[in-house]
C-alpha atoms as a PDB file:
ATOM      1  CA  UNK A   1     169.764  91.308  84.051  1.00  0.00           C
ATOM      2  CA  UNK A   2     171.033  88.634  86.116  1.00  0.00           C
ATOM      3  CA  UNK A   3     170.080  88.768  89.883  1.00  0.00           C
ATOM      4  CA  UNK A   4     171.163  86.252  92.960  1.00  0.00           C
ATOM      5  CA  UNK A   5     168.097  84.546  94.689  1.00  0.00           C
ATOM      6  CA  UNK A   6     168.937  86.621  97.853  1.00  0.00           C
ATOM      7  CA  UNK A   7     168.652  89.862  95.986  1.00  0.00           C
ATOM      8  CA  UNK A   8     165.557  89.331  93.842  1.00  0.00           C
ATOM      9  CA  UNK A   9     163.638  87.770  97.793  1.00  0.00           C
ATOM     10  CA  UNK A  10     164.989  90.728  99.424  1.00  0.00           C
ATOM     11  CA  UNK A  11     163.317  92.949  96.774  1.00  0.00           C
ATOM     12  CA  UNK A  12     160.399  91.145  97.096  1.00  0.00           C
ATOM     13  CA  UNK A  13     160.458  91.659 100.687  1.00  0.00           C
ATOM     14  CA  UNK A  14     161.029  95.571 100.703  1.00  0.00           C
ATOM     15  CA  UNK A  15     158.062  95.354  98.139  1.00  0.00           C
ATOM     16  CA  UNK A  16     155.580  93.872 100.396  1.00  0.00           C
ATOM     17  CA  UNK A  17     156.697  96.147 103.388  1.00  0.00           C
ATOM     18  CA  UNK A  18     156.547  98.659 101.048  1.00  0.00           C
ATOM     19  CA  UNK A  19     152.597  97.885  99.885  1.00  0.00           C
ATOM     20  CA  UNK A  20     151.510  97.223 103.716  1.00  0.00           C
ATOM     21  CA  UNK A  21     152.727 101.047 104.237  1.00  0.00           C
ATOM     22  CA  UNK A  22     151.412 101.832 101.187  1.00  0.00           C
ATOM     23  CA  UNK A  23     148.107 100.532 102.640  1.00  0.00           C
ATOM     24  CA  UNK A  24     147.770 101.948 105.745  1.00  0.00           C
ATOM     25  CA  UNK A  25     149.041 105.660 104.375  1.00  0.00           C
ATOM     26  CA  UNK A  26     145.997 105.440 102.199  1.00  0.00           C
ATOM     27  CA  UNK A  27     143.784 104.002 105.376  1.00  0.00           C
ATOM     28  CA  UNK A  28     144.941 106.604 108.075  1.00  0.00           C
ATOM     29  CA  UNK A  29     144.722 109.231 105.182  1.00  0.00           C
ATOM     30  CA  UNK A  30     140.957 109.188 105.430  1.00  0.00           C
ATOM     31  CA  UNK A  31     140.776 109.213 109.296  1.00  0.00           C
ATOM     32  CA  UNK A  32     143.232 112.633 109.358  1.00  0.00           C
ATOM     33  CA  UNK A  33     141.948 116.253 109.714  1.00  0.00           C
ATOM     34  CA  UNK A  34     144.936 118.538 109.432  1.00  0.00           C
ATOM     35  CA  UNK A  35     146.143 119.588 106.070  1.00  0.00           C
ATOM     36  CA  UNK A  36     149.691 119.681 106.580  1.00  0.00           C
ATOM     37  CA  UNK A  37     149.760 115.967 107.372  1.00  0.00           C
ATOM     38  CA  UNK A  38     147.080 115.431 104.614  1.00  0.00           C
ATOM     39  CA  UNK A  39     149.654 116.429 102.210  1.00  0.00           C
ATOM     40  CA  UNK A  40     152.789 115.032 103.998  1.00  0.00           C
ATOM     41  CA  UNK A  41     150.625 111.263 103.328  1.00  0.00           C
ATOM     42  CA  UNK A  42     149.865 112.166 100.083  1.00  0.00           C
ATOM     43  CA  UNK A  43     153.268 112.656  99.359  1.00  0.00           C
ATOM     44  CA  UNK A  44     154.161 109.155 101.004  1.00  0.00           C
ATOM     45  CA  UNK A  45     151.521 107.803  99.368  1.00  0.00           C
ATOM     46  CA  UNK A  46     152.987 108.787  95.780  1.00  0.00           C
ATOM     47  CA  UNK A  47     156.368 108.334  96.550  1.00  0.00           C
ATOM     48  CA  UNK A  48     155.519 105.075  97.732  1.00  0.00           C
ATOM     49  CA  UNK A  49     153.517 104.314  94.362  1.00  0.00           C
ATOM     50  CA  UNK A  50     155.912 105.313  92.220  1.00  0.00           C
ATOM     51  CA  UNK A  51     158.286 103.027  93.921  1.00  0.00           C
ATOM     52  CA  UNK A  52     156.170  99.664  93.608  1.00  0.00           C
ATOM     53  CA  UNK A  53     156.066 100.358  90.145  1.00  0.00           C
ATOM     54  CA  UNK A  54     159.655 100.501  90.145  1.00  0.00           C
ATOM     55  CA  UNK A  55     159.633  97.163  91.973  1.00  0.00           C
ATOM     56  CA  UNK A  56     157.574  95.265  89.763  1.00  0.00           C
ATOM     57  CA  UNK A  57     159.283  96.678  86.615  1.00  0.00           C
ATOM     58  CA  UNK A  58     162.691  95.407  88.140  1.00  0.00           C
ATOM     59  CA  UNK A  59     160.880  92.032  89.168  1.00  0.00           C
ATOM     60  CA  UNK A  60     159.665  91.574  85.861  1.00  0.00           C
ATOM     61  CA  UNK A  61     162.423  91.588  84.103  1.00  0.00           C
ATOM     62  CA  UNK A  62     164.517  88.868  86.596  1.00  0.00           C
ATOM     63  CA  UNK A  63     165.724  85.903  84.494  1.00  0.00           C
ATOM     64  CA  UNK A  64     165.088  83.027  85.918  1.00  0.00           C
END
């Protein structure tokens, strides 16, 4: 599919916010004692995967 420049650099920039959440979700996961909020971060952290990987896959197919 055919994307503008602006749309294809905004998606890049959502994905990079996205992976420096990502990161520190998985980081602050480790440091956090309560279970509740264990598994409200997990859940972040797989929504947050599964997005990425619906980033890249939308990258990936940009035509240049």
């Amino acid at each position: 599919m055919n994307y503008g420049l602006h749309e294809v650099l905004e998606l890049q920039e959502v994905a990079a916010f996205k992976t420096t959440c990502l990161t520190k979700s998985k980081t602050m996961k480790a440091l956090v004692s309560d279970p509740l909020l264990k598994d409200i971060m997990q859940q972040d952290i797989d929504v947050s995967t599964r997005q990425l990987q619906e980033y890249a896959s939308i990258l990936s197919n940009v035509k240049q």
